[in-house]
N, C-alpha and C. Protein backbone atom coordinates (compact mmCIF):
# COMPACT_ATOMS: atom_id res chain seq x y z
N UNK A 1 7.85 -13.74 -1.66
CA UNK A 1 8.87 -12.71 -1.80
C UNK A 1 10.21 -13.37 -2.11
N UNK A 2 10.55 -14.67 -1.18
CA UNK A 2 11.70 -15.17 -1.85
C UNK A 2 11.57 -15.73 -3.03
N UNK A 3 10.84 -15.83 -3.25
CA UNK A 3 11.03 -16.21 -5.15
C UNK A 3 10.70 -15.29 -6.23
N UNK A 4 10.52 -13.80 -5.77
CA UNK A 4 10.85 -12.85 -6.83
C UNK A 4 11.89 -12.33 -6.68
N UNK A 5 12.84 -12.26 -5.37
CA UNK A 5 13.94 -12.06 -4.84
C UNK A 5 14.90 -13.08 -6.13
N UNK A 6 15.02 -14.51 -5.89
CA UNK A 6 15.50 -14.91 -6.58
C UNK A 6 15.46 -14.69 -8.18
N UNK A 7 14.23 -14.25 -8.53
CA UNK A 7 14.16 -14.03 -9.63
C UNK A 7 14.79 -13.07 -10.51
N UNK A 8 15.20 -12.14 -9.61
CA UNK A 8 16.07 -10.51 -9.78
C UNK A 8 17.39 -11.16 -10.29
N UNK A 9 17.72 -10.87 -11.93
CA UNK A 9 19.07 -11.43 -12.19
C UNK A 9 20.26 -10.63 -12.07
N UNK A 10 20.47 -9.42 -11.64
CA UNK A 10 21.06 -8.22 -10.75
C UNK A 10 20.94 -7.37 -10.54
N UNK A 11 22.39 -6.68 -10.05
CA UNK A 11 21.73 -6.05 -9.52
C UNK A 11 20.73 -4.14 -10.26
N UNK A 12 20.85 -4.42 -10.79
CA UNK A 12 20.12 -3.34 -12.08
C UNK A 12 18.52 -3.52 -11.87
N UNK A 13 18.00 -5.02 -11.36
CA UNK A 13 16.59 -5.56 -11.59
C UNK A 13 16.02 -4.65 -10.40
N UNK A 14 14.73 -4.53 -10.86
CA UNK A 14 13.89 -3.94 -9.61
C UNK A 14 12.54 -4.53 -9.98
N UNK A 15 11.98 -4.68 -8.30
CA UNK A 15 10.88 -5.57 -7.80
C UNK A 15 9.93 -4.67 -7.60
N UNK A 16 8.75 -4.27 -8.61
CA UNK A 16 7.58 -3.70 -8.06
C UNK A 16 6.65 -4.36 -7.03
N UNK A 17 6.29 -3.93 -6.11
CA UNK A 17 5.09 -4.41 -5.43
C UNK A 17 3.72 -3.77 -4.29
N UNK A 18 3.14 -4.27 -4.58
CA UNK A 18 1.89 -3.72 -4.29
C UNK A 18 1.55 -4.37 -2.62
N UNK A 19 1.68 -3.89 -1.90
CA UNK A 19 0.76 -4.54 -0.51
C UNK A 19 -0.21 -3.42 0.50
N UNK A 20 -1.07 -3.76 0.59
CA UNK A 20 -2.24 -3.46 1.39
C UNK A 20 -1.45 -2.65 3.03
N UNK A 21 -1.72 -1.40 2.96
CA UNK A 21 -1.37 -0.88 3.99
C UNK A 21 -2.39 -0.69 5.16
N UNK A 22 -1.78 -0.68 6.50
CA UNK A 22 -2.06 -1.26 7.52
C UNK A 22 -3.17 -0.19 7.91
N UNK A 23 -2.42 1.40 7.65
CA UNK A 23 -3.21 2.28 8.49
C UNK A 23 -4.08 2.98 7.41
N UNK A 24 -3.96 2.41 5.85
CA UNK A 24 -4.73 2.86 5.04
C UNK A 24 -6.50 1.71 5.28
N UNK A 25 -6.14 0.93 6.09
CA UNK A 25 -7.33 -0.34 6.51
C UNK A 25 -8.09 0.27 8.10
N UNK A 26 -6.85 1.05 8.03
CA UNK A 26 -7.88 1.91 9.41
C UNK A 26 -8.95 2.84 9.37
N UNK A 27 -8.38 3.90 8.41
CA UNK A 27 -9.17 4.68 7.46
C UNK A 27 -10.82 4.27 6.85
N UNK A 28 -10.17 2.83 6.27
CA UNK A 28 -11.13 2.42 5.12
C UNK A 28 -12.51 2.10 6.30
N UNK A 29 -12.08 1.60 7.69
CA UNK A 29 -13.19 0.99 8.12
C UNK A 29 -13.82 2.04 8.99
N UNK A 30 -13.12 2.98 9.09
CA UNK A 30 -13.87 3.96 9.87
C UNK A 30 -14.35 5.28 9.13
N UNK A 31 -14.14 5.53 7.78
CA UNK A 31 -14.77 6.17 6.90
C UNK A 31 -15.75 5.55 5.89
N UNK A 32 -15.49 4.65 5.55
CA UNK A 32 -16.70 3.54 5.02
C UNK A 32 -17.20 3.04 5.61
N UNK A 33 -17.17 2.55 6.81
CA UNK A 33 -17.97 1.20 7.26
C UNK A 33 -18.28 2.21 8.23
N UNK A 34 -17.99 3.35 9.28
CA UNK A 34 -18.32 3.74 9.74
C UNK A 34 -17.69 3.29 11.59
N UNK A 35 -17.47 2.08 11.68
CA UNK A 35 -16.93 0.90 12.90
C UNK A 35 -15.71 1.37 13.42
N UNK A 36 -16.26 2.20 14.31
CA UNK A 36 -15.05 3.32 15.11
C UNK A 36 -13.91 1.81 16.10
N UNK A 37 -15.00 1.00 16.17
CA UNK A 37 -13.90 0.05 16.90
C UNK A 37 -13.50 -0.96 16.38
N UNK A 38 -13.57 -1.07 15.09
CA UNK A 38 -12.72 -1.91 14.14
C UNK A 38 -11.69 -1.21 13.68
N UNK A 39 -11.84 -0.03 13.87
CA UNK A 39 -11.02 0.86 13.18
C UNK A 39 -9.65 0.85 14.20
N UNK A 40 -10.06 0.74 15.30
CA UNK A 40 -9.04 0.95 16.33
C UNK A 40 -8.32 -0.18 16.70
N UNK A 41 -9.29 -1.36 16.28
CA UNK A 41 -8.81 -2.73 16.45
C UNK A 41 -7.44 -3.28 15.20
N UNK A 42 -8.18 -2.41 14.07
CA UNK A 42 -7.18 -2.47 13.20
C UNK A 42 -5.73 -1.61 12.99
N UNK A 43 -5.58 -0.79 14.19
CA UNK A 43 -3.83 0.11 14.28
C UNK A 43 -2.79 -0.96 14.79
N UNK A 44 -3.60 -2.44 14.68
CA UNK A 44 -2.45 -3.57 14.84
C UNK A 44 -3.00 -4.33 14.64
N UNK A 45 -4.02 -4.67 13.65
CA UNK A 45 -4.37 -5.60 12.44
C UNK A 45 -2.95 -6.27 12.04
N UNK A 46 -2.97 -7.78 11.76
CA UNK A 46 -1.94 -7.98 10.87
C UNK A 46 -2.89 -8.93 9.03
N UNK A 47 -4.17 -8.61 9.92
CA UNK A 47 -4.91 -9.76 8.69
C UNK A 47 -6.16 -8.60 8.22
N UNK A 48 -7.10 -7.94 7.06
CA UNK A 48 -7.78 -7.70 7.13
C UNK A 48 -8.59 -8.38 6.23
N UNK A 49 -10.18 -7.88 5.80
CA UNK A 49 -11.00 -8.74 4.69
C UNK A 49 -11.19 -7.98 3.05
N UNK A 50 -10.96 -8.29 2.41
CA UNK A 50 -11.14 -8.50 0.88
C UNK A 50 -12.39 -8.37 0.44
N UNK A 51 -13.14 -7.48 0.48
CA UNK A 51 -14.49 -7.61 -0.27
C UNK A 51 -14.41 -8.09 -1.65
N UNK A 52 -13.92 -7.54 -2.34
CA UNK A 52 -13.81 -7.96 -3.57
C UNK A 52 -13.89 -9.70 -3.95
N UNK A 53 -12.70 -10.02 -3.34
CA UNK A 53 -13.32 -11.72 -3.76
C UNK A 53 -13.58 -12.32 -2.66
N UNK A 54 -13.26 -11.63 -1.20
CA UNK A 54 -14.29 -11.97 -0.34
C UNK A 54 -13.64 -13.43 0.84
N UNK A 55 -12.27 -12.86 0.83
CA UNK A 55 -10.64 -13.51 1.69
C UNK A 55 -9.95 -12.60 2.20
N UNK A 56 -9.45 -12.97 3.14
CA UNK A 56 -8.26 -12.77 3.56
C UNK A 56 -7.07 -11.62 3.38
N UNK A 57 -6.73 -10.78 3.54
CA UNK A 57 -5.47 -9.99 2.87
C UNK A 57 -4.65 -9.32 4.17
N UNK A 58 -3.49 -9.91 3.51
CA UNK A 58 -2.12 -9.81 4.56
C UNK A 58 -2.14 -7.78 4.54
N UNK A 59 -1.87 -7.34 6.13
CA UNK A 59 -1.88 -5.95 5.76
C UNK A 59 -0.25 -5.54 6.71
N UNK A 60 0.18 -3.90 6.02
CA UNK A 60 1.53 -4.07 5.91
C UNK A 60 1.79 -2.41 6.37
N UNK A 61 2.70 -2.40 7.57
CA UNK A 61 2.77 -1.49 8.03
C UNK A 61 4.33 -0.81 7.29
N UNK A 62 4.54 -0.21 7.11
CA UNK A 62 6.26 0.45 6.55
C UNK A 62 7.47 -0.77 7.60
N UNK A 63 7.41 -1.05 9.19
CA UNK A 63 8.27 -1.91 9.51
C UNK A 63 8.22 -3.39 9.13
N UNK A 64 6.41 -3.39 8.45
CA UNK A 64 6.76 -5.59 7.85
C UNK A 64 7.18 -5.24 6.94
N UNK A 65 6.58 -3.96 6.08
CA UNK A 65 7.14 -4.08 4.41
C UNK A 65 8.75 -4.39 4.79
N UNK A 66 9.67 -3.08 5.51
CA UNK A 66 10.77 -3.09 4.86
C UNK A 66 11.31 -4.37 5.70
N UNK A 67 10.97 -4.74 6.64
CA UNK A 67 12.15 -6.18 7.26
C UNK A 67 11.10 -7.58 6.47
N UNK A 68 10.22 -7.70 5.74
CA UNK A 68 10.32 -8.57 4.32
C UNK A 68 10.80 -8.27 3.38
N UNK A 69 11.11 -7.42 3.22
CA UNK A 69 12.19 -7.06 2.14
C UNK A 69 13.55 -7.48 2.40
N UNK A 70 13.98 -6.65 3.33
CA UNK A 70 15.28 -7.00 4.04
C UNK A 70 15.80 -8.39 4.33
N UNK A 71 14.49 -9.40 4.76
CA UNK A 71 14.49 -11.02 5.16
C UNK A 71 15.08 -11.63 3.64
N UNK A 72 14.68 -10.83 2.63
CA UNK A 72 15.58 -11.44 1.24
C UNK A 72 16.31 -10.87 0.43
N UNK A 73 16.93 -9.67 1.38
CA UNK A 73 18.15 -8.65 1.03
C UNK A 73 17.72 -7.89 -0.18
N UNK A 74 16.79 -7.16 0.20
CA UNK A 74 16.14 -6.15 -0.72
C UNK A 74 15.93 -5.20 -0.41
N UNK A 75 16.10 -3.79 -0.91
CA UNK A 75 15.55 -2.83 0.24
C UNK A 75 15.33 -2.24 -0.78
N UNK A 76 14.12 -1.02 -0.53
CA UNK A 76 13.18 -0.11 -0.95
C UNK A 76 13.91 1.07 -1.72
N UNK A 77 13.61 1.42 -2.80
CA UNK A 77 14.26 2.48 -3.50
C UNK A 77 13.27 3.52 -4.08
N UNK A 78 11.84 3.20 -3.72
CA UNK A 78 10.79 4.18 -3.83
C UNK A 78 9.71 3.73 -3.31
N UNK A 79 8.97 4.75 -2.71
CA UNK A 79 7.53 3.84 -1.55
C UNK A 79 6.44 5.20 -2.26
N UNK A 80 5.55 4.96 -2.79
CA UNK A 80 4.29 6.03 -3.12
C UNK A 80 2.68 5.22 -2.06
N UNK A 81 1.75 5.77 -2.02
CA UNK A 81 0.68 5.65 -1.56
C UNK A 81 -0.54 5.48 -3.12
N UNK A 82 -0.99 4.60 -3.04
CA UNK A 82 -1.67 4.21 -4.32
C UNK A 82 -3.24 4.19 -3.71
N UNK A 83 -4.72 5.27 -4.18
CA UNK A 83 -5.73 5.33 -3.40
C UNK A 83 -5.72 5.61 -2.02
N UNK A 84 -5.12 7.29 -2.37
CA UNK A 84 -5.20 7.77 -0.79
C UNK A 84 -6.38 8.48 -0.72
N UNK A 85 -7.21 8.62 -1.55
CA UNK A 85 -8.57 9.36 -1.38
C UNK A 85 -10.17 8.64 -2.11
N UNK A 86 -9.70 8.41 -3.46
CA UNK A 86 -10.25 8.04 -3.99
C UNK A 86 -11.34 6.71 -3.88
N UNK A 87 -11.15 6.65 -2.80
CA UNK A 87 -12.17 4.93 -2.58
C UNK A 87 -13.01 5.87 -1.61
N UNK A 88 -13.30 6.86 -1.13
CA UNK A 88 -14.05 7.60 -0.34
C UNK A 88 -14.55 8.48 -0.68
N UNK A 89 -14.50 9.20 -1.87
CA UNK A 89 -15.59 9.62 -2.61
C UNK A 89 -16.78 9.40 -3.00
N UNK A 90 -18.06 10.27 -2.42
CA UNK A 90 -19.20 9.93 -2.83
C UNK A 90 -19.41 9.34 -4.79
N UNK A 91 -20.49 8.10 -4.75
CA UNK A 91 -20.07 7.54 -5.86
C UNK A 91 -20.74 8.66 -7.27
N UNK A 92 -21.11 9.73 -6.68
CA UNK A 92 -21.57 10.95 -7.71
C UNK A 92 -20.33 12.15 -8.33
N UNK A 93 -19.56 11.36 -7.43
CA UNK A 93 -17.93 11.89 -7.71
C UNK A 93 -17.28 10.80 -8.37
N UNK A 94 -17.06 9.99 -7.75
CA UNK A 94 -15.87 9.10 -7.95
C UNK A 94 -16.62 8.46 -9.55
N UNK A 95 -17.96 8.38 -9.61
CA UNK A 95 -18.26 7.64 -11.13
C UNK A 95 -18.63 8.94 -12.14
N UNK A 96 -17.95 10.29 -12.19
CA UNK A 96 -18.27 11.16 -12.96
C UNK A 96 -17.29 11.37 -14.07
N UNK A 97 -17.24 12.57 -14.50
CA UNK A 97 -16.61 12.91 -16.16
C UNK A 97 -14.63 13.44 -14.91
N UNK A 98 -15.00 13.90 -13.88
CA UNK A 98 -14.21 14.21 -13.15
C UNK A 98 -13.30 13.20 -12.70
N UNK A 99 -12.96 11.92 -13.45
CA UNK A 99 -12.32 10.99 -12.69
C UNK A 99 -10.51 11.59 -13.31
N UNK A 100 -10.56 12.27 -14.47
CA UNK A 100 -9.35 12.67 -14.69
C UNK A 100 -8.63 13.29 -13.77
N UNK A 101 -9.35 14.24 -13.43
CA UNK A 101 -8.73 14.70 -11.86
C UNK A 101 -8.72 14.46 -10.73
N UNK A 102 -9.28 13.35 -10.73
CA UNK A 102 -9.28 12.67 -9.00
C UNK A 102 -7.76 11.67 -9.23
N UNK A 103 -7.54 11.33 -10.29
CA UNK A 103 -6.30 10.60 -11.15
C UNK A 103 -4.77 11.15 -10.83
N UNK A 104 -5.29 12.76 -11.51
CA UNK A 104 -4.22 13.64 -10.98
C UNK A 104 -4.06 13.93 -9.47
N UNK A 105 -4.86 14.11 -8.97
CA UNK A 105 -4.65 14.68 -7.49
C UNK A 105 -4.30 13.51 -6.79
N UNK A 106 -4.92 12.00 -7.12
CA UNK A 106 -3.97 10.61 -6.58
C UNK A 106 -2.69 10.78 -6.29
N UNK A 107 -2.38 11.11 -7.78
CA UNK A 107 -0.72 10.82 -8.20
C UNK A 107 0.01 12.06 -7.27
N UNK A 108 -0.52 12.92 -7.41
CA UNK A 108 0.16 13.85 -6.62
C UNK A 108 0.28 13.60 -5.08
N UNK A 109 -0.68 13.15 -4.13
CA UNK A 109 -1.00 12.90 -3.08
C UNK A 109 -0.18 11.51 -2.70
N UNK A 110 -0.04 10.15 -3.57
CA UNK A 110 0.48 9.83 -3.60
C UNK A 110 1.94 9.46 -3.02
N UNK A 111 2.70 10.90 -3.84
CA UNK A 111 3.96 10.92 -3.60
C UNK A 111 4.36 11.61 -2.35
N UNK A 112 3.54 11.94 -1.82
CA UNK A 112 3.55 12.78 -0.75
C UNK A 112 3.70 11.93 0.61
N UNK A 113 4.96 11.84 1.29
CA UNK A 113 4.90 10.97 2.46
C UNK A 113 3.75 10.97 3.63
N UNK A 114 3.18 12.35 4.20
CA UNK A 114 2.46 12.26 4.91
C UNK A 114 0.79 12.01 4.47
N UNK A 115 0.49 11.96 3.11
CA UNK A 115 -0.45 11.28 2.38
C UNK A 115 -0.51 9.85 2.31
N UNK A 116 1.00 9.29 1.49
CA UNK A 116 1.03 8.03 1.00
C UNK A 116 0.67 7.23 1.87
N UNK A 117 1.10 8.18 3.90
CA UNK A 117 0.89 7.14 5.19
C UNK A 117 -0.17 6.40 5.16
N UNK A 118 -1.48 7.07 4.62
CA UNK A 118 -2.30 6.63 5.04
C UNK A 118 -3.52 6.14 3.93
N UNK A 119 -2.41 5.84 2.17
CA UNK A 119 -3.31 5.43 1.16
C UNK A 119 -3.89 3.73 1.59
N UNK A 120 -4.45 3.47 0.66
CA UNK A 120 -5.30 2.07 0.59
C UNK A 120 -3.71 1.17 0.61
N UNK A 121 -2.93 1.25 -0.42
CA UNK A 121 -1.90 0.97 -0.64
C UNK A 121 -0.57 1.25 -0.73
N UNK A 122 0.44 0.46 -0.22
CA UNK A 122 1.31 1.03 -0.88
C UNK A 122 2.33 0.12 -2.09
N UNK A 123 2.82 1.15 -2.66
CA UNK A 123 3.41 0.72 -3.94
C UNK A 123 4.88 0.73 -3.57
N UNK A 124 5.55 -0.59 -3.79
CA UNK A 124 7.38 -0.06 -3.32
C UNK A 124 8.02 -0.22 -4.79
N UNK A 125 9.60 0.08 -4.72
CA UNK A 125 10.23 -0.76 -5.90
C UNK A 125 11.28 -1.07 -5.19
N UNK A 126 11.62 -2.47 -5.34
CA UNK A 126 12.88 -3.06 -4.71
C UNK A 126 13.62 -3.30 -5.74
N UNK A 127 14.97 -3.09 -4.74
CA UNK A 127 16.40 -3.93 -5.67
C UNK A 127 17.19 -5.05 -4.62
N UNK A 128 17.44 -5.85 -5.28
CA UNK A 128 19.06 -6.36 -4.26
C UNK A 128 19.72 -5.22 -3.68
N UNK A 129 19.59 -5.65 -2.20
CA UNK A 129 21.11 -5.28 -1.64
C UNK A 129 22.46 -4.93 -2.33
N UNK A 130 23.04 -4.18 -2.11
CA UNK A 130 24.64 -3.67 -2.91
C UNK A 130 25.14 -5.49 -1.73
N UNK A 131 26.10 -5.82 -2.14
CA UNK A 131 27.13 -6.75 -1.24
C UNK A 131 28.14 -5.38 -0.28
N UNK A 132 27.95 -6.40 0.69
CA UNK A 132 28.37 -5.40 1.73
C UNK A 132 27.45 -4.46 2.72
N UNK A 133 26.41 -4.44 2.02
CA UNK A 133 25.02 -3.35 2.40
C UNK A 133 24.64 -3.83 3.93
């Protein structure tokens, strides 16, 4: 983070980023995996697992996101929920002609704070701090 921080050449620049949300990993293990007590173990997870390549992934509640941000004088100027439904769809849904609208109803759900709480992800955009901030 401090070196995309630095990378911001002012203050106009903004920092997209993507991190793995905390209570969207709560969800995932107790609607997929089914593991009512991983699920519970994870409402203060700070580490969860990566199937995909099969490591490690830092997970991020709204207070680490914004005080890592803040730790390099950045703060949040838009927060959405990225896969608040869509990874839990039976795969006779989620791999059909219907993915256009599971797309739309993302995006919409998304933006929605009491949705975004609890997507797979969340999406921020940072800027520098104003001086003085």
């Amino acid at each position: 983070m401090r070196g995309a921080a630095r990378a911001l050449r002012d203050s106009s620049a903004i920092l997209s980023i993507v991190v793995r949300n905390q209570a969207g990993e709560v969800f995932k293990t107790a609607i997929q995996v089914g593991d009512l007590a991983a699920a519970e173990a994870n409402l203060t997870a700070e580490w969860g697992f990566e199937s995909l390549y099969g490591g490690r992934v830092r997970l991020f509640g709204p207070p680490d996101l914004h005080a890592m941000l803040n730790a390099e004088s950045l703060t949040s100027i838009a927060e959405r929920g990225v896969r608040v439904f869509a990874d839990y769809l039976p795969p006779r849904i989620s791999l059909s002609s219907k993915y256009a609208r599971i797309l739309e109803l993302e995006r919409k759900l998304g933006r929605r704070p009491q949705y975004a709480a609890v997507a797979r992800y969340t999406h921020c955009l940072a800027r520098c701090m104003e001086s003085g901030a």
